[in-house]
Protein backbone atom coordinates (compact mmCIF):
# COMPACT_ATOMS: atom_id res chain seq x y z
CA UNK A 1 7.33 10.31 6.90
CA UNK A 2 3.83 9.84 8.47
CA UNK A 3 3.55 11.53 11.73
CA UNK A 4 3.08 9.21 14.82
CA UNK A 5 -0.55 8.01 15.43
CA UNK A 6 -1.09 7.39 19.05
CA UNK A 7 1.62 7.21 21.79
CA UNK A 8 0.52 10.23 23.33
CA UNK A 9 1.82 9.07 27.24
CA UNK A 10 4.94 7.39 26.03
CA UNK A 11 5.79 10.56 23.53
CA UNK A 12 4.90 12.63 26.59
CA UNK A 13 7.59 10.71 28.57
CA UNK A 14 9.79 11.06 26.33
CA UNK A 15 9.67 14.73 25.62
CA UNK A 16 10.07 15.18 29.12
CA UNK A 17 13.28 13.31 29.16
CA UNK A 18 14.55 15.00 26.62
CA UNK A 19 13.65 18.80 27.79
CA UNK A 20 15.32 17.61 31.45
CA UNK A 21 18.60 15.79 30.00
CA UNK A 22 17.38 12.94 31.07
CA UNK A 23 16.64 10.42 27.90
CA UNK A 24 19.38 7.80 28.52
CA UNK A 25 22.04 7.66 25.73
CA UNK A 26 21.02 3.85 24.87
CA UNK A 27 17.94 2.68 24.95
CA UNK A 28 15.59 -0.42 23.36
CA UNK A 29 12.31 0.19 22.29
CA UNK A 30 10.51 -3.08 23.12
CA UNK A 31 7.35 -3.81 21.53
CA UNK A 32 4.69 -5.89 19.58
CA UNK A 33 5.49 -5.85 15.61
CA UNK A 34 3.94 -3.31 13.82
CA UNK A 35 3.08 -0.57 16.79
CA UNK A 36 5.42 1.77 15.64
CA UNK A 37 8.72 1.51 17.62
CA UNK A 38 10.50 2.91 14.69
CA UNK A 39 8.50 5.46 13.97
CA UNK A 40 8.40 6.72 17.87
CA UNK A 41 12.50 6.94 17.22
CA UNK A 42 12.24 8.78 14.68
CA UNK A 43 9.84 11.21 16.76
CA UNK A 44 12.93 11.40 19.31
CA UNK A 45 15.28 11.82 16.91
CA UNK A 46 13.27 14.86 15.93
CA UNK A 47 13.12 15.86 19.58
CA UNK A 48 16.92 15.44 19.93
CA UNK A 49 17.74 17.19 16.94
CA UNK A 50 15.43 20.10 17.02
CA UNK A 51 16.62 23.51 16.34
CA UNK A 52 14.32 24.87 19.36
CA UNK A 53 16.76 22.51 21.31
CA UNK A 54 15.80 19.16 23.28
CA UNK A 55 12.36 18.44 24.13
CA UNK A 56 8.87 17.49 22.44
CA UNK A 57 9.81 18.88 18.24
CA UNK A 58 8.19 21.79 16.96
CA UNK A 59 7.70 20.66 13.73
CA UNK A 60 8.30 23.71 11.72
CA UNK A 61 12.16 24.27 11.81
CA UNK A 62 14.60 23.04 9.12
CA UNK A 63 16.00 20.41 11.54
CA UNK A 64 12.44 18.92 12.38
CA UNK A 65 11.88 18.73 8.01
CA UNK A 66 15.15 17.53 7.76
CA UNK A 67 14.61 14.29 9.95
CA UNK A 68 11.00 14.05 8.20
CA UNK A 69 12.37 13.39 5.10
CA UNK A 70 15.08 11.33 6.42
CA UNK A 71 17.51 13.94 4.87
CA UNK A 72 19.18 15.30 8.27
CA UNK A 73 22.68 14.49 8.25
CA UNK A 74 23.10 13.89 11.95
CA UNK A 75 20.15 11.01 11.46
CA UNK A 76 21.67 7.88 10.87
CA UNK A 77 18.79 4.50 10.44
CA UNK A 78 20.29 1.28 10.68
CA UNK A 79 17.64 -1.09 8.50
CA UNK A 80 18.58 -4.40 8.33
CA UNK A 81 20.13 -5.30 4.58
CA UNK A 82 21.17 -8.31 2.02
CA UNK A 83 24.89 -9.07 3.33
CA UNK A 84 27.63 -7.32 1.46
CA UNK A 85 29.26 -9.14 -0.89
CA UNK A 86 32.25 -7.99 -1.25
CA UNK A 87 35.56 -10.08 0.99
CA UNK A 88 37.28 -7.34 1.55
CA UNK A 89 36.54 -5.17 5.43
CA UNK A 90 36.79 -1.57 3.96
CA UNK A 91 34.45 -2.32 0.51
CA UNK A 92 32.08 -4.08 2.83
CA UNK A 93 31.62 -1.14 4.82
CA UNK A 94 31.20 1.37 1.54
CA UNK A 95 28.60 -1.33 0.16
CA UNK A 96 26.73 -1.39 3.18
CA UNK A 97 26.53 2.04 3.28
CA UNK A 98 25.39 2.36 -0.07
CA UNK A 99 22.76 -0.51 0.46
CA UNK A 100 21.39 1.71 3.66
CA UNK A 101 21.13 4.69 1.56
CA UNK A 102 18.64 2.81 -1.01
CA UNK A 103 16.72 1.23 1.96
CA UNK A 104 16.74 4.30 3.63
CA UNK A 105 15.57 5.77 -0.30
CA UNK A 106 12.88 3.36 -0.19
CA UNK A 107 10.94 4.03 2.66
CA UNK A 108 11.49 8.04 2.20
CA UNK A 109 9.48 7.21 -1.27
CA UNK A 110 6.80 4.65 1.03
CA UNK A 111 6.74 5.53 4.40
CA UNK A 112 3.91 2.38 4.73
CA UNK A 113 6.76 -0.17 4.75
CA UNK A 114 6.28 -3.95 5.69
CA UNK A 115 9.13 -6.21 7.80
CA UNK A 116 12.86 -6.56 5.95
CA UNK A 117 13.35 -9.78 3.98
CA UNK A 118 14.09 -12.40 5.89
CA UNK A 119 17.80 -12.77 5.37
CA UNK A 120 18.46 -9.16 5.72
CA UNK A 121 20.75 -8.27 9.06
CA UNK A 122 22.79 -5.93 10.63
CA UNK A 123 25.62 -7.65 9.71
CA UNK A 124 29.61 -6.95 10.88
CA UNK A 125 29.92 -4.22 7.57
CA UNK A 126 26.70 -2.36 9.20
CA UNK A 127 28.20 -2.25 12.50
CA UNK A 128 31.67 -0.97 11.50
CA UNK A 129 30.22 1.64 9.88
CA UNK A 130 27.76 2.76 12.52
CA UNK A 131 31.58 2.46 14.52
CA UNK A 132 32.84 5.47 11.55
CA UNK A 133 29.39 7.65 12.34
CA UNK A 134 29.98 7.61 15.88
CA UNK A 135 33.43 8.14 15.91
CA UNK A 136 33.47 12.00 14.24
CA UNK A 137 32.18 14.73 15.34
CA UNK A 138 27.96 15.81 14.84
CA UNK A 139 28.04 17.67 10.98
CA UNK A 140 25.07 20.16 11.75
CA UNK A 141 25.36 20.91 15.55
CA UNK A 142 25.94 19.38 18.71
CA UNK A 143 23.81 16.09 18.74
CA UNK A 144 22.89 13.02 16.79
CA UNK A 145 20.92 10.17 16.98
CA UNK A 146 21.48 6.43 15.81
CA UNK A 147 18.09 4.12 15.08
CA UNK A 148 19.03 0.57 14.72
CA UNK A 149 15.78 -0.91 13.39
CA UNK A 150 14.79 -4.93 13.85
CA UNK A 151 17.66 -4.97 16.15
CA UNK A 152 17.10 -9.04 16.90
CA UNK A 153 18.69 -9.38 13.23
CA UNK A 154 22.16 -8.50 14.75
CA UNK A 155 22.25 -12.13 15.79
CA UNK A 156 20.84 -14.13 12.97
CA UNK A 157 24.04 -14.65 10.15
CA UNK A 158 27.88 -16.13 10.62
CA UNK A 159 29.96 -13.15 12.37
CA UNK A 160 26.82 -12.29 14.06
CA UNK A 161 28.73 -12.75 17.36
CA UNK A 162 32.11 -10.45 16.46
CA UNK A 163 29.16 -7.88 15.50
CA UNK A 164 27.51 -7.78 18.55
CA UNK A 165 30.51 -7.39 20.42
CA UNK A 166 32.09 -4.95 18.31
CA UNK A 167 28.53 -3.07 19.30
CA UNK A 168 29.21 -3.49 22.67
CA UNK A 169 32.17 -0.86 22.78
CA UNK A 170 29.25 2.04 21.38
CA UNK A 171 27.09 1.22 23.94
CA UNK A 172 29.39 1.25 26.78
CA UNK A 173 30.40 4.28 26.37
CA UNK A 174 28.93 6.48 23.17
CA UNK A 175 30.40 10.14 22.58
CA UNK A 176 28.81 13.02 23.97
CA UNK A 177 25.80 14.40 22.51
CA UNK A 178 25.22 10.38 20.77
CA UNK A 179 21.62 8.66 21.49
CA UNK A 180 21.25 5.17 20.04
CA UNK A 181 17.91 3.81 19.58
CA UNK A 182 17.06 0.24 19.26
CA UNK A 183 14.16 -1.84 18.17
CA UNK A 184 12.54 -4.98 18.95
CA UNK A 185 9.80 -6.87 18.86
CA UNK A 186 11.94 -9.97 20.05
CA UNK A 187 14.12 -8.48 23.13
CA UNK A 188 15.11 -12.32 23.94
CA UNK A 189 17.06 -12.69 20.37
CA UNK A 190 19.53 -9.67 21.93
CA UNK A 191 22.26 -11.26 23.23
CA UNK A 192 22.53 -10.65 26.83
CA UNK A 193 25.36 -8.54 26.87
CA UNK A 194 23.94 -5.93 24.49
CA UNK A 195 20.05 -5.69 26.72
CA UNK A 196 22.28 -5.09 29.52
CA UNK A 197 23.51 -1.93 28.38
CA UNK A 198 20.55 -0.74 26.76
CA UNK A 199 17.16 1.21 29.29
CA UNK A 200 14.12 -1.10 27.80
CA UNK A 201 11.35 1.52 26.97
CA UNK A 202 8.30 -0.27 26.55
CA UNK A 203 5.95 0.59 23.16
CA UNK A 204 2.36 -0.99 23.13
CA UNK A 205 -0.47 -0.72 20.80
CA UNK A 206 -2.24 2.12 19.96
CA UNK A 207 -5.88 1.61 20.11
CA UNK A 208 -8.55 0.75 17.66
CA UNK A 209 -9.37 4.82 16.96
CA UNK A 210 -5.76 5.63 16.30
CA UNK A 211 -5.36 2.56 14.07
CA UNK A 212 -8.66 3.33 12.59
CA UNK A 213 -7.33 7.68 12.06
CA UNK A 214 -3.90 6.08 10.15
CA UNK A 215 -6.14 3.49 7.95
CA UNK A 216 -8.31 6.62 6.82
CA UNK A 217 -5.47 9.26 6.23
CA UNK A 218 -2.38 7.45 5.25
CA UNK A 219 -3.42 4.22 3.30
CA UNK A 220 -4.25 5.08 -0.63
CA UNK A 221 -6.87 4.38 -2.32
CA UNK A 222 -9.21 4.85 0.05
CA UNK A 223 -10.28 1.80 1.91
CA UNK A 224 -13.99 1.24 2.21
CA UNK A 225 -15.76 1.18 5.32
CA UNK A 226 -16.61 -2.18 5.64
CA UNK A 227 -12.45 -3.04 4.55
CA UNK A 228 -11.55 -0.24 7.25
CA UNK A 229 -13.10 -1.94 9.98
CA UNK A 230 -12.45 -5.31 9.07
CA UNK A 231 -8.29 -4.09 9.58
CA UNK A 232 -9.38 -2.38 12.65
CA UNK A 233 -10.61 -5.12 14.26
CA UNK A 234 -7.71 -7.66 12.85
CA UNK A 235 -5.08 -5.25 14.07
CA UNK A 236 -5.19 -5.21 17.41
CA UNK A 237 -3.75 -1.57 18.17
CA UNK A 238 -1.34 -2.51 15.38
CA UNK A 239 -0.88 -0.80 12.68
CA UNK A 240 1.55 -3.03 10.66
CA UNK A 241 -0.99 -5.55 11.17
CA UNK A 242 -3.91 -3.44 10.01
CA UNK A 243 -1.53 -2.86 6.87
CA UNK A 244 -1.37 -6.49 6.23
CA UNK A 245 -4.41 -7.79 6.99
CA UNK A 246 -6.26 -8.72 3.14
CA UNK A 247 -9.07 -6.51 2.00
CA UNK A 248 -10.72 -9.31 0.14
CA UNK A 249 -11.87 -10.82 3.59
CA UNK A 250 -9.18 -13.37 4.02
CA UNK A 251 -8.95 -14.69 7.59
CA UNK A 252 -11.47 -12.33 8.75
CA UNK A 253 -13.80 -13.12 6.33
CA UNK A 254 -13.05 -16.96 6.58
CA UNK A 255 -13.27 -16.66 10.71
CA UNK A 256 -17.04 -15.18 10.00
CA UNK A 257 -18.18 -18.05 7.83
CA UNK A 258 -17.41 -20.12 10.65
CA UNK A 259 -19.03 -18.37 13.21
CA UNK A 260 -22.00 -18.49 10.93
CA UNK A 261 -21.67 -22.27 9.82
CA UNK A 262 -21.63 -23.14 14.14
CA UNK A 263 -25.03 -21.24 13.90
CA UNK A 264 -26.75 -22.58 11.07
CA UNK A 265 -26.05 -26.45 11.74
CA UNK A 266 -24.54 -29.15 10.68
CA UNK A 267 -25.11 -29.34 6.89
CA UNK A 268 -23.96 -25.69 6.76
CA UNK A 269 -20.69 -26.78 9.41
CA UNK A 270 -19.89 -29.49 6.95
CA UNK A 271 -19.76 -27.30 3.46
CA UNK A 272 -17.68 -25.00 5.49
CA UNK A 273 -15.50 -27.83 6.48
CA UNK A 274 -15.42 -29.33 3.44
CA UNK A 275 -14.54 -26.23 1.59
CA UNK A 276 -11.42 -25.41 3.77
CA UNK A 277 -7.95 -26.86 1.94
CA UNK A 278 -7.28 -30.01 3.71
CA UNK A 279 -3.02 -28.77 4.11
CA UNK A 280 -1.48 -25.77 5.36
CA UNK A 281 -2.80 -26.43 8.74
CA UNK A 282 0.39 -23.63 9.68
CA UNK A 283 -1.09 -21.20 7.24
CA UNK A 284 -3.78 -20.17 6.23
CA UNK A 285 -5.96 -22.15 8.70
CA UNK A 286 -3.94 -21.35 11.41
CA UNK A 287 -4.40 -17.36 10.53
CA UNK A 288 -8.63 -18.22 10.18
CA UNK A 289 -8.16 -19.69 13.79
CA UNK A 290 -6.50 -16.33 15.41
CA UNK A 291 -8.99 -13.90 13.34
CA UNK A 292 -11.88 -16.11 15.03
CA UNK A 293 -10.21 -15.59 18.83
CA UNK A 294 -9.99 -11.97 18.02
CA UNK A 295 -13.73 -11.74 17.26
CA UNK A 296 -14.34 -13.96 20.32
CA UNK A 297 -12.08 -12.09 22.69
CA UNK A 298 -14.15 -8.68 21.37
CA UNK A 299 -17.33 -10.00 22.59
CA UNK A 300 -15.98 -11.12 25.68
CA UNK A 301 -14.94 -7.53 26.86
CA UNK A 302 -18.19 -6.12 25.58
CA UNK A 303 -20.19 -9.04 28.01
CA UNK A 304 -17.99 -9.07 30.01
CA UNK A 305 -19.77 -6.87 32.54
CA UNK A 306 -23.38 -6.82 31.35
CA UNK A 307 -24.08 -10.75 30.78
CA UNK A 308 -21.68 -12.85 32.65
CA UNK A 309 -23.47 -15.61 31.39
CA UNK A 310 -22.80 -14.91 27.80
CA UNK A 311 -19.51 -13.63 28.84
CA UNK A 312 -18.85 -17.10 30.04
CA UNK A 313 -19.71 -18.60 27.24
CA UNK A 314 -17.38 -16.77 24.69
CA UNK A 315 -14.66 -17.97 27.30
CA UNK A 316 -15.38 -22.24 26.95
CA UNK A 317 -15.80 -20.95 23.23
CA UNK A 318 -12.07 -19.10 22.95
CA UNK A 319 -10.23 -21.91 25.04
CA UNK A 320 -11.99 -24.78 22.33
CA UNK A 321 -10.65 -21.88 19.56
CA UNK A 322 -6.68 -22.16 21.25
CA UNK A 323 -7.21 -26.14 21.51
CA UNK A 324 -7.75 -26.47 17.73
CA UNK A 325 -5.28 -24.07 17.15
CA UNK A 326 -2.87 -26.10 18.71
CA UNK A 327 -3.88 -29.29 17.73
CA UNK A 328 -3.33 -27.22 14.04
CA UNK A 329 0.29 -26.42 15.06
CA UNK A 330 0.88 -30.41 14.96
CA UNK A 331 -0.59 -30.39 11.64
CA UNK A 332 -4.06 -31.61 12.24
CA UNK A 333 -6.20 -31.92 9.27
CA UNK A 334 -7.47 -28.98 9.16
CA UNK A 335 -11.21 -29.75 7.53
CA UNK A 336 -11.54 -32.05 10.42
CA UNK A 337 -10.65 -29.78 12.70
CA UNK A 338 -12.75 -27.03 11.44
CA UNK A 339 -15.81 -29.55 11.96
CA UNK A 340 -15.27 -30.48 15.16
CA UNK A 341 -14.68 -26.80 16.14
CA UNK A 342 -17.76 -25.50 14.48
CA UNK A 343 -19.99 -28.59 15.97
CA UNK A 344 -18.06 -27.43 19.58
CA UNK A 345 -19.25 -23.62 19.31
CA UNK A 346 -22.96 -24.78 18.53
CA UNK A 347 -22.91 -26.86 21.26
CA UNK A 348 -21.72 -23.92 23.67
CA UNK A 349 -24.09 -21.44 21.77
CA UNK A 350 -27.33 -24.07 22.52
């Protein structure tokens, strides 16, 4: 796996925990999509399983490889996965187990993963058998940790009730030397029962540099500089969303043709218009609409000091940008929408 790219006060933290005793058994990483809550897990699980003992890992010993190559066996990653088919409790379990394994296979062999299919879960097979990991003893030494990833899918499929409370009696009370690790991006789809047992340990974005250091070093082939920064900016200190933000220009490249058609007048605003789908108000529009506040809200921090007049300016122009936006959510045409937007922003820009 990738190492982790930013996170250096919350990694901090947590070493510190860990070195003092003091990283709680159960706890729920809580964070934006795409930030890296699973991958900050995985740092702790290095931490808690290091041969050097708890604390920050060192990185070199065989425990540290093991867990970067997802191979240590007292590392056990809960992604969610298709439902077993099988009726029967037991051959659930054993195909759930075998399903983790591939996942698990699959993002050993691409560590740049996007979300789980939509109707994957943690369904009651997955939770039974994190109840058989937990229930014997560590294989390699004294300690193991548990990562249950997209942990809002524990509450999305029948049974999904039975599984969360059959969860509950883990994190009551998990064996010694156990550390479950949650994560969310949706800590409201947790029932409240399972948040109550669980410390919330908050995981933000990581910056523009550290988003921009990943792009450069992780992402193959090389990205060009102009597609680089284009995913910078669209990320937002995320780095799932710099991964899935189109090189071709897509919504960034749409959201500057508008900012250009609201400068170059109306015959310009009305090819633009006209050249925008007239459906998918939801979709593709909708994603042309948050690239533009983005840009928007970029200048604004720059002015925000140095020309308060300008500054206030890119303010009117973001709140007429979240108007249209919603006005797209009730599935406003969207070329009309675009032209009274970009006739809006010249107005603002006069």
């Amino acid at each position: 796996m990738h190492g982790v790219f930013g996170h250096e006060l919350l990694l901090g933290r947590l070493a510190t925990s860990l070195a003092s005793g003091r990283l709680p058994q159960t706890s729920l990483l809580v964070g934006p999509p795409g930030v890296g809550k699973q991958r900050v897990a995985l740092w702790a699980a290095q931490g808690v399983l290091c041969d050097r003992g708890p604390g920050a890992p060192c990185g070199d010993c065989p425990s540290c490889g093991q867990v970067g190559r997802l191979g240590h066996p007292d590392l056990h990653w809960f992604i969610p996965i298709p439902r077993p088919k099988s009726t029967e409790a037991d051959r659930q379990v054993e195909e759930a187990r075998q399903l983790l394994g591939e996942a698990v296979a699959e993002r050993r062999a691409n560590p740049v993963y996007g979300r789980p299919d939509g109707l994957a879960s943690h369904a009651l097979a997955s939770v039974r058998l994190l109840h058989r990991v937990v229930s014997v003893r560590p294989f390699q030494g004294p300690r193991r940790m548990v990562i249950v990833g997209n942990a809002d899918r524990l509450v999305v499929q029948e049974a999904s009730q039975e599984a969360a409370n059959a969860l509950l009696k883990v994190l009551e009370e998990p064996p010694p030397g156990t550390y479950l690790m949650l994560t969310t991006s949706e800590p409201q789809a947790l029932l409240p029962t399972v948040r109550s047992r669980l410390v919330p340990i908050r995981v933000g974005g990581v910056g523009d540099e550290a988003v921009r250091r990943f792009l450069a070093k992780e992402v193959r082939p090389p990205l060009t500089r102009a597609d680089l920064e284009r995913r910078v900016l669209a990320a937002e200190g995320s780095i799932g969303r710099a991964l899935t933000t189109s090189t071709d220009g897509g919504a960034e490249g749409a959201a500057e043709r508008v900012l250009e058609a609201a400068g170059a007048g109306p015959g310009r605003s009305a090819q633009v218009a006209l050249a925008q789908a007239p459906w998918a108000a939801r979709g593709e529009f909708t994603a042309t609409l948050d690239a533009l506040a983005r840009r928007i809200r970029g200048g604004l921090v720059k002015r925000a000091e140095q020309d308060p007049p300008g500054a206030r300016r890119l303010t009117a122009a973001l709140r007429e940008v979240e108007e249209i936006r919603a006005a797209a959510q009730g599935n406003a045409n969207p070329q009309l929408a675009l032209a009274v937007l970009t006739g809006r922003l010249r107005s603002l820009a006069a």
